[in-house]
PDB file of N, CA and C in Angstrom:
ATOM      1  N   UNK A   1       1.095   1.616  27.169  1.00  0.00           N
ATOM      2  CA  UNK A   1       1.111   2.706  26.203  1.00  0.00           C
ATOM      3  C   UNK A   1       0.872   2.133  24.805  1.00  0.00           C
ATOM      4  N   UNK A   2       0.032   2.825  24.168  1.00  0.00           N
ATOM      5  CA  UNK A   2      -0.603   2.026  22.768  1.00  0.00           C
ATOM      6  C   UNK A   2       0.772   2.570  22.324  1.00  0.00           C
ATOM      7  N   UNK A   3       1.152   1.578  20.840  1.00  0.00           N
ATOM      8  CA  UNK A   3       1.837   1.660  19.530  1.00  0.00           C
ATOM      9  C   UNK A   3       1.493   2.841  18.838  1.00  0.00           C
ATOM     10  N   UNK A   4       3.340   3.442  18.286  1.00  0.00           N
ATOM     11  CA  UNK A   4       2.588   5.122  17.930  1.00  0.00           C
ATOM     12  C   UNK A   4       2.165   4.581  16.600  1.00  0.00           C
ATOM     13  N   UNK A   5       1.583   5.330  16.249  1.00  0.00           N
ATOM     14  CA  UNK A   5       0.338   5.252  14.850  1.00  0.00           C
ATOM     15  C   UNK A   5       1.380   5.484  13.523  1.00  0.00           C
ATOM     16  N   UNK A   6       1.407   4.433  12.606  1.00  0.00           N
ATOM     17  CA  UNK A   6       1.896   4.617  11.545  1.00  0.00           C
ATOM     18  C   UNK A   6       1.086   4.556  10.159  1.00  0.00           C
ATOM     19  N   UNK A   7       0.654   5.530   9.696  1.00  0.00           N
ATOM     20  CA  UNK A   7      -0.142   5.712   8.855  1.00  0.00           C
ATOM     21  C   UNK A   7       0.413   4.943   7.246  1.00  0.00           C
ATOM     22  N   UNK A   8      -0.927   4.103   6.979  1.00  0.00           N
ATOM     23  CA  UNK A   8       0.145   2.995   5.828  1.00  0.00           C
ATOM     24  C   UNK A   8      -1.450   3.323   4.695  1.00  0.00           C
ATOM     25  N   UNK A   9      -1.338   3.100   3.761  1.00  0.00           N
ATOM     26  CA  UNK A   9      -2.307   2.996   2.767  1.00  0.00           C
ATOM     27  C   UNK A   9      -1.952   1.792   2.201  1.00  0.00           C
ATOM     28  N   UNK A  10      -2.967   1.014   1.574  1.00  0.00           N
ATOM     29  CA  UNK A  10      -3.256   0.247   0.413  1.00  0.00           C
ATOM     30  C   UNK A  10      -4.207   0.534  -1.232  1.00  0.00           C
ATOM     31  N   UNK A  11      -3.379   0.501  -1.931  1.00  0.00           N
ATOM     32  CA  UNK A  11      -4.022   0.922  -3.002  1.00  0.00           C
ATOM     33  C   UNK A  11      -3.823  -0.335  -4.348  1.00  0.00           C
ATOM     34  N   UNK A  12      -4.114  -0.626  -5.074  1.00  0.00           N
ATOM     35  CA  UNK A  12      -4.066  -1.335  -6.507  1.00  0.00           C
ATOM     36  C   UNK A  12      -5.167  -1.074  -7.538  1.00  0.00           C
ATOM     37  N   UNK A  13      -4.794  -1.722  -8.448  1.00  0.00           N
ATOM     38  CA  UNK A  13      -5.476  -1.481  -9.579  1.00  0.00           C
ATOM     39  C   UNK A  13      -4.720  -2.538 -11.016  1.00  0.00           C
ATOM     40  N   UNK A  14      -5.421  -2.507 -12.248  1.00  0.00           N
ATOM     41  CA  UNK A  14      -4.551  -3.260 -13.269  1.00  0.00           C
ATOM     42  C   UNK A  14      -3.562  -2.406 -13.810  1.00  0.00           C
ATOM     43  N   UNK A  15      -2.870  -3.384 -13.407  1.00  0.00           N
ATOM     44  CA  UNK A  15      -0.864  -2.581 -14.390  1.00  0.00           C
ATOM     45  C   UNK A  15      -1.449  -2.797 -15.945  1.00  0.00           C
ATOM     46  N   UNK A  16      -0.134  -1.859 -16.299  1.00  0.00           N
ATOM     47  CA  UNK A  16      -0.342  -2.013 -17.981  1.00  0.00           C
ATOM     48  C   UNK A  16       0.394  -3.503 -18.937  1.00  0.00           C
ATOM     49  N   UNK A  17       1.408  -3.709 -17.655  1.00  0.00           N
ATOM     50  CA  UNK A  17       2.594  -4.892 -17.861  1.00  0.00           C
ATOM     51  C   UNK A  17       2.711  -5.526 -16.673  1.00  0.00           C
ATOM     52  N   UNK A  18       2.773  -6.942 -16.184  1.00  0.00           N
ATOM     53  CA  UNK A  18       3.209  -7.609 -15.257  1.00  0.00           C
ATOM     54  C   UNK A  18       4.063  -7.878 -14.206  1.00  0.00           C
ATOM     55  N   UNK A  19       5.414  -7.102 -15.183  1.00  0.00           N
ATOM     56  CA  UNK A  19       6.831  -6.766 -15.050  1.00  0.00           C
ATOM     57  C   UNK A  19       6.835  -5.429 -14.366  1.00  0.00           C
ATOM     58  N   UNK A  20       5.644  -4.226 -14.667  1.00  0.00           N
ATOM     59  CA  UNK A  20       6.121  -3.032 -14.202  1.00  0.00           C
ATOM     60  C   UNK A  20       5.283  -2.761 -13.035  1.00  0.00           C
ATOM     61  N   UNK A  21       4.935  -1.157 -12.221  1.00  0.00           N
ATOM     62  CA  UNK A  21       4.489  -1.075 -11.725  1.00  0.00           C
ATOM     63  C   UNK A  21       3.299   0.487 -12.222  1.00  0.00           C
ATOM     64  N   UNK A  22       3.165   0.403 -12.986  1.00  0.00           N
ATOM     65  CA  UNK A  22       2.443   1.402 -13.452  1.00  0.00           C
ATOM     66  C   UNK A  22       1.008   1.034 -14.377  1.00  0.00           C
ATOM     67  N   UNK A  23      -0.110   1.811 -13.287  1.00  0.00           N
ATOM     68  CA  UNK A  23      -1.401   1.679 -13.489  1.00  0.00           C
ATOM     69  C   UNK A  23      -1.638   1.898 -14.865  1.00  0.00           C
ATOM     70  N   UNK A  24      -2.864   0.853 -15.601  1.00  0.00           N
ATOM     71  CA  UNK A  24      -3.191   1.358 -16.727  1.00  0.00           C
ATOM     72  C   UNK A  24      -4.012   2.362 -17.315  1.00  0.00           C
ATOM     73  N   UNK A  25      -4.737   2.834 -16.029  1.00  0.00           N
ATOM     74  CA  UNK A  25      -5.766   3.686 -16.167  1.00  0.00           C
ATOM     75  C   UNK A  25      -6.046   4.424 -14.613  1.00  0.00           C
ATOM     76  N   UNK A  26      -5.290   5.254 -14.482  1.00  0.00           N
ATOM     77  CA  UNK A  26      -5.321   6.135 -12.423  1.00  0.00           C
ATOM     78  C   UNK A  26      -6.561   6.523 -12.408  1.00  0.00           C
ATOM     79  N   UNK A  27      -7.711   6.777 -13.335  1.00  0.00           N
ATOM     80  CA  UNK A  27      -8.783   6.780 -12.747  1.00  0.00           C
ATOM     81  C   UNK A  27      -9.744   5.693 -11.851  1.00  0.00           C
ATOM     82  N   UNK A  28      -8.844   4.747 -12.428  1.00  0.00           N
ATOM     83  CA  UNK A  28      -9.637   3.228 -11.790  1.00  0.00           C
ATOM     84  C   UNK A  28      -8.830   2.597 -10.587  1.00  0.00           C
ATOM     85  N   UNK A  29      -7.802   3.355  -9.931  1.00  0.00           N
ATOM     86  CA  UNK A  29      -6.880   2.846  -8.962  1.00  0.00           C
ATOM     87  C   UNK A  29      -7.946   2.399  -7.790  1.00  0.00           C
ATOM     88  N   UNK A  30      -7.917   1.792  -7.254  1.00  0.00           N
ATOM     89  CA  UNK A  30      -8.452   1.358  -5.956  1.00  0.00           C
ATOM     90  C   UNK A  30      -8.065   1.665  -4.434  1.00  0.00           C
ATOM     91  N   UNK A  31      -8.690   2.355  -4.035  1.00  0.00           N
ATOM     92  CA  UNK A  31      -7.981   3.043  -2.763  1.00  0.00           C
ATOM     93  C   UNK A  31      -8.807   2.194  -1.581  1.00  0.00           C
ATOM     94  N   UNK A  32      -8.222   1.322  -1.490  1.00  0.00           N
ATOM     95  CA  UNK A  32      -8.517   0.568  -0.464  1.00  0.00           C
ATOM     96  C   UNK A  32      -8.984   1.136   0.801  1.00  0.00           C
ATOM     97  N   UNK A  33      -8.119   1.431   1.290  1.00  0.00           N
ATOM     98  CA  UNK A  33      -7.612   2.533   2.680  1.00  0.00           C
ATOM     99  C   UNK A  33      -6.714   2.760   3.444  1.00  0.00           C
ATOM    100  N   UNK A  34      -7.043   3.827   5.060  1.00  0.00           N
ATOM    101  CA  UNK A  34      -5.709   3.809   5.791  1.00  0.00           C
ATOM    102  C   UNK A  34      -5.806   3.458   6.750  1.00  0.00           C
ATOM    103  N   UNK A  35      -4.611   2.534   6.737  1.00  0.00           N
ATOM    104  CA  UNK A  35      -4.692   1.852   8.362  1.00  0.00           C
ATOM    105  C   UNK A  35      -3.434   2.600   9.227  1.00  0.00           C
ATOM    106  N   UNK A  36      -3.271   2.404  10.303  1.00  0.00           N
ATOM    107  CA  UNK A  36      -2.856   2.698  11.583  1.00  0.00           C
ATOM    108  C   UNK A  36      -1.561   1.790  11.875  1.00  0.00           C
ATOM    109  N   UNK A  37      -1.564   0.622  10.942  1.00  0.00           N
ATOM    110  CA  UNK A  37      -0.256   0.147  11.871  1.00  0.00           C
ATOM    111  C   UNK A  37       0.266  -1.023  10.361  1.00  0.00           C
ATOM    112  N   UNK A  38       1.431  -1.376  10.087  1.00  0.00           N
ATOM    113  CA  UNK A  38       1.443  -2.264   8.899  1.00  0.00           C
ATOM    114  C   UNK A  38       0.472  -3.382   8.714  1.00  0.00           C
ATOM    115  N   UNK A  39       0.718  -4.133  10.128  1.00  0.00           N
ATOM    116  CA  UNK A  39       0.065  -5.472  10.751  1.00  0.00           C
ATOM    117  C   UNK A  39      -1.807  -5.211   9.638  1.00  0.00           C
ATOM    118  N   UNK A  40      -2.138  -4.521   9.996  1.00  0.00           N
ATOM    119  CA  UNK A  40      -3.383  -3.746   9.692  1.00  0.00           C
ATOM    120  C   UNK A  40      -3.791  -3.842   8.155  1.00  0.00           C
ATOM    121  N   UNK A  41      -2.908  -2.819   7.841  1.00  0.00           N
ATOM    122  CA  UNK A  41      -2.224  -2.465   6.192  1.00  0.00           C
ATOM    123  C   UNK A  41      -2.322  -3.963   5.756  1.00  0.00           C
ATOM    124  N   UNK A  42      -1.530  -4.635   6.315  1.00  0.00           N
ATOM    125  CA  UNK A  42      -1.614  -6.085   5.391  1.00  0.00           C
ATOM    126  C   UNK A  42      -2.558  -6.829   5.284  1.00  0.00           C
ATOM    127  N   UNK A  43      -3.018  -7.021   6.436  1.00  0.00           N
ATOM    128  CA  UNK A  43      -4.164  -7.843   6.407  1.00  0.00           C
ATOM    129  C   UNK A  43      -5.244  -7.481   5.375  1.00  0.00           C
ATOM    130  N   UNK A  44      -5.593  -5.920   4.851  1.00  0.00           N
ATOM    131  CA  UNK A  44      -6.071  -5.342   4.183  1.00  0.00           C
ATOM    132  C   UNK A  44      -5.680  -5.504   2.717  1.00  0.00           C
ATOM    133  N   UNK A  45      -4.498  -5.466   2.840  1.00  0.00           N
ATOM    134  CA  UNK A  45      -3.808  -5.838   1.218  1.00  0.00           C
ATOM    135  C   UNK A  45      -4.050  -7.724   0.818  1.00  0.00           C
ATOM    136  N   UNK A  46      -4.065  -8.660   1.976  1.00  0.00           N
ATOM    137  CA  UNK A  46      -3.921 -10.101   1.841  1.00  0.00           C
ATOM    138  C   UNK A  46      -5.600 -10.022   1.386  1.00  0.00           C
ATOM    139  N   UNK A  47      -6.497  -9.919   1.966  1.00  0.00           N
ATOM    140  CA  UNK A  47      -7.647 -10.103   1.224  1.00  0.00           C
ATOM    141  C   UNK A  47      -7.881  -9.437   0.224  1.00  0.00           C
ATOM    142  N   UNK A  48      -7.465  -7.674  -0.266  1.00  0.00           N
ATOM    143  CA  UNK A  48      -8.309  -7.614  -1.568  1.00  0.00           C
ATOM    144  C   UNK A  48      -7.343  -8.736  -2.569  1.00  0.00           C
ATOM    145  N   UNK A  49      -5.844  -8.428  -2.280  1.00  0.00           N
ATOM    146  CA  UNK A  49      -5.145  -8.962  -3.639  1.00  0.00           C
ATOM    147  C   UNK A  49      -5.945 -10.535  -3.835  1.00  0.00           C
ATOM    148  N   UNK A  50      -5.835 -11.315  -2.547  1.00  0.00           N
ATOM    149  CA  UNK A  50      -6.382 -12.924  -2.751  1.00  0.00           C
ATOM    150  C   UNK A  50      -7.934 -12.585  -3.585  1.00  0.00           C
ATOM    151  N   UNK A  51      -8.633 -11.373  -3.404  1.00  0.00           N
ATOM    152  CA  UNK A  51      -9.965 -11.503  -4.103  1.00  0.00           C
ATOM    153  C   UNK A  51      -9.711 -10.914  -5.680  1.00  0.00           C
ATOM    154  N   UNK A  52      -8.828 -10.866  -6.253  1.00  0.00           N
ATOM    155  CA  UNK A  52      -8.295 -10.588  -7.563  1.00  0.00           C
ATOM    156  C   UNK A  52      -6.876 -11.858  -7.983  1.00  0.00           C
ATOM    157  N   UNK A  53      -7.169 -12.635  -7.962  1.00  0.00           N
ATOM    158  CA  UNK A  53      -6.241 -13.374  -7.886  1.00  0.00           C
ATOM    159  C   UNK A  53      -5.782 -13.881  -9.299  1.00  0.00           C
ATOM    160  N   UNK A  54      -7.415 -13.927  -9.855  1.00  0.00           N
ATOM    161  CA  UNK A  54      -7.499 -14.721 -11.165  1.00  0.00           C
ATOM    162  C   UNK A  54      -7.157 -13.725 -12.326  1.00  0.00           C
ATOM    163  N   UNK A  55      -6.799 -12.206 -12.050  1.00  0.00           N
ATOM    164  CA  UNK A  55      -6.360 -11.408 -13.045  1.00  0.00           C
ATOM    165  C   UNK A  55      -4.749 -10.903 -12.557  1.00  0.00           C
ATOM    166  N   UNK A  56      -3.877 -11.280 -13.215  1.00  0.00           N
ATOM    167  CA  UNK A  56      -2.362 -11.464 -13.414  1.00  0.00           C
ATOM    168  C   UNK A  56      -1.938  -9.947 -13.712  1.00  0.00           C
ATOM    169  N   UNK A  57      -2.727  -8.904 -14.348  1.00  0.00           N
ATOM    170  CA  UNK A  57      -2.509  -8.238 -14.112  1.00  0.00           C
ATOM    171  C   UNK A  57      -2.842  -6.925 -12.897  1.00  0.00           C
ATOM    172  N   UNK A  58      -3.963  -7.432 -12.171  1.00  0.00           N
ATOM    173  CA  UNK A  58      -3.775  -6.640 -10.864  1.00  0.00           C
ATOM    174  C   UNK A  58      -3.166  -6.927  -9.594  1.00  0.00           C
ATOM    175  N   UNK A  59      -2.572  -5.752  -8.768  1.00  0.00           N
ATOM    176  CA  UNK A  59      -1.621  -5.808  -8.223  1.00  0.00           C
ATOM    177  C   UNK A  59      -2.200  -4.314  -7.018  1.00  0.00           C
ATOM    178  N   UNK A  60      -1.530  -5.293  -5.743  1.00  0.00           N
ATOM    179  CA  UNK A  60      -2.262  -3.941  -5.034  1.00  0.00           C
ATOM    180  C   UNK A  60      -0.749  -3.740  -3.873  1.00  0.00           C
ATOM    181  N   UNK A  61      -0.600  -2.483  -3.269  1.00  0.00           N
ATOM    182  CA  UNK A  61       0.936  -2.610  -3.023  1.00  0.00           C
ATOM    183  C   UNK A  61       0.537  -1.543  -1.049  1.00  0.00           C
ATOM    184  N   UNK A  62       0.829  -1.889  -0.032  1.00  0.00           N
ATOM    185  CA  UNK A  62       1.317  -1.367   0.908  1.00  0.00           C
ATOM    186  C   UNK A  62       2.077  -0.142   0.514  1.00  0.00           C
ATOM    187  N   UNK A  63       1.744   1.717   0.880  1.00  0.00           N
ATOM    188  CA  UNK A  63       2.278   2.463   0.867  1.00  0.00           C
ATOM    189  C   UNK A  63       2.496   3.321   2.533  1.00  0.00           C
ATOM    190  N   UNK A  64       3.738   3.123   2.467  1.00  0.00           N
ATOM    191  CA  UNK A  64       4.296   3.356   3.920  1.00  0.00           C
ATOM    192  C   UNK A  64       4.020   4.642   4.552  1.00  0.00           C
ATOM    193  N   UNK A  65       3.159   5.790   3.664  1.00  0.00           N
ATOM    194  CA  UNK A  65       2.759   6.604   3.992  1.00  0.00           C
ATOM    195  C   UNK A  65       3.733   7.791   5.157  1.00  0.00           C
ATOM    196  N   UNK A  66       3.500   7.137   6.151  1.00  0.00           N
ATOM    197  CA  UNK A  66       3.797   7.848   7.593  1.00  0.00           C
ATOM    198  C   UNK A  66       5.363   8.341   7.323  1.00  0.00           C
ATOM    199  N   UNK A  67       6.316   7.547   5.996  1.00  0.00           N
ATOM    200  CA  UNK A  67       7.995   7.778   5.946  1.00  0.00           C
ATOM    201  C   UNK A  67       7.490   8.906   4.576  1.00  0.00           C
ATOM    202  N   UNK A  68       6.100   9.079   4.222  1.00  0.00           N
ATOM    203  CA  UNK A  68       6.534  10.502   3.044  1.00  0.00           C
ATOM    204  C   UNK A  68       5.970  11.902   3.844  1.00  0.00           C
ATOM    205  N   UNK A  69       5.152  11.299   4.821  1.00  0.00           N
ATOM    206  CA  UNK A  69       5.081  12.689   5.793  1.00  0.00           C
ATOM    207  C   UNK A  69       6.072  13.189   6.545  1.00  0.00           C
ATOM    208  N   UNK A  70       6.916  12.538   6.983  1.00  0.00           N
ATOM    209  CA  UNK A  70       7.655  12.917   7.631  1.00  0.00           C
ATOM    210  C   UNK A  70       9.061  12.405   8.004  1.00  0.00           C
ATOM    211  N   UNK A  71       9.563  12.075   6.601  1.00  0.00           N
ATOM    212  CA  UNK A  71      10.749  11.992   6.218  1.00  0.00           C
ATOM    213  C   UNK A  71      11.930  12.034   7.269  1.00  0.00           C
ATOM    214  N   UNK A  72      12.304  13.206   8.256  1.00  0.00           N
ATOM    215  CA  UNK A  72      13.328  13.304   8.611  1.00  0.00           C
ATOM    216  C   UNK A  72      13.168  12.398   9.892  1.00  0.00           C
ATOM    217  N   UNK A  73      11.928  11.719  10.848  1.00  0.00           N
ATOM    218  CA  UNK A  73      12.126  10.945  11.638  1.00  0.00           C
ATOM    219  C   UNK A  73      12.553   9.773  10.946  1.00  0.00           C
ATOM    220  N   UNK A  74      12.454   9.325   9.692  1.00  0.00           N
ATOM    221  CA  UNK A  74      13.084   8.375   9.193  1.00  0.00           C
ATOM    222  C   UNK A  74      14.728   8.217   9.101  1.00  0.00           C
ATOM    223  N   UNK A  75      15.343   9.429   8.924  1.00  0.00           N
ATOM    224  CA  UNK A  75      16.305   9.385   8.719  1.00  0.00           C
ATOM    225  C   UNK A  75      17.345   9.484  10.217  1.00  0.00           C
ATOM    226  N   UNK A  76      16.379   9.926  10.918  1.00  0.00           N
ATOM    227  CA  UNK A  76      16.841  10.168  12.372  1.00  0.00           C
ATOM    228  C   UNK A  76      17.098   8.623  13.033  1.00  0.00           C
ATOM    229  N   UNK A  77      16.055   7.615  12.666  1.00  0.00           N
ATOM    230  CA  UNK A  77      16.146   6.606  13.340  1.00  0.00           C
ATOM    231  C   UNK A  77      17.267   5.790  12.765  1.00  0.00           C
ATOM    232  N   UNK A  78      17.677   6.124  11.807  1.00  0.00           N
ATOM    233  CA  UNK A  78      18.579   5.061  10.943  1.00  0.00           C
ATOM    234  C   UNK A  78      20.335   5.500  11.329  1.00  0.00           C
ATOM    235  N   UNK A  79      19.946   7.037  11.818  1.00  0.00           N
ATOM    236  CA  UNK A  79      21.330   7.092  12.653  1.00  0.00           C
ATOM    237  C   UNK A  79      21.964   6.503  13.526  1.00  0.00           C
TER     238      UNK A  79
END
């Protein structure tokens, strides 16, 4: 039986500060894409971030997606 599908995004772009997490400009965010499983998600996030490496201020972040759709199986499992 395949792995149920956890819908993850990757997105980055340049912060305004190093320290924070807020884009300097959301028109220029980078929407990488959506993957199906974290494993996936990362591998996706390990190459763009390594291909921006040399600018300190971009930053690209794993969004867990699948826990803002549907919230209450999250909370179900933690019972």
């Amino acid at each position: 039986m395949p792995d149920k599908q956890l819908l993850h995004l990757v997105i980055g772009g340049e912060l305004k500060d190093v320290a924070g997490i807020e884009f300097k400009d959301l028109s220029k965010v980078d929407l990488v894409g959506a993957y199906p499983s974290y494993d996936a998600a990362f591998a996706a996030w390990r190459a763009r971030a390594q291909s921006t490496v040399d600018n300190a201020l971009m930053r690209y972040f794993i969004i867990h997606a699948h826990k803002l759709l549907d919230p209450l199986v999250e909370k179900a499992t933690r019972a």
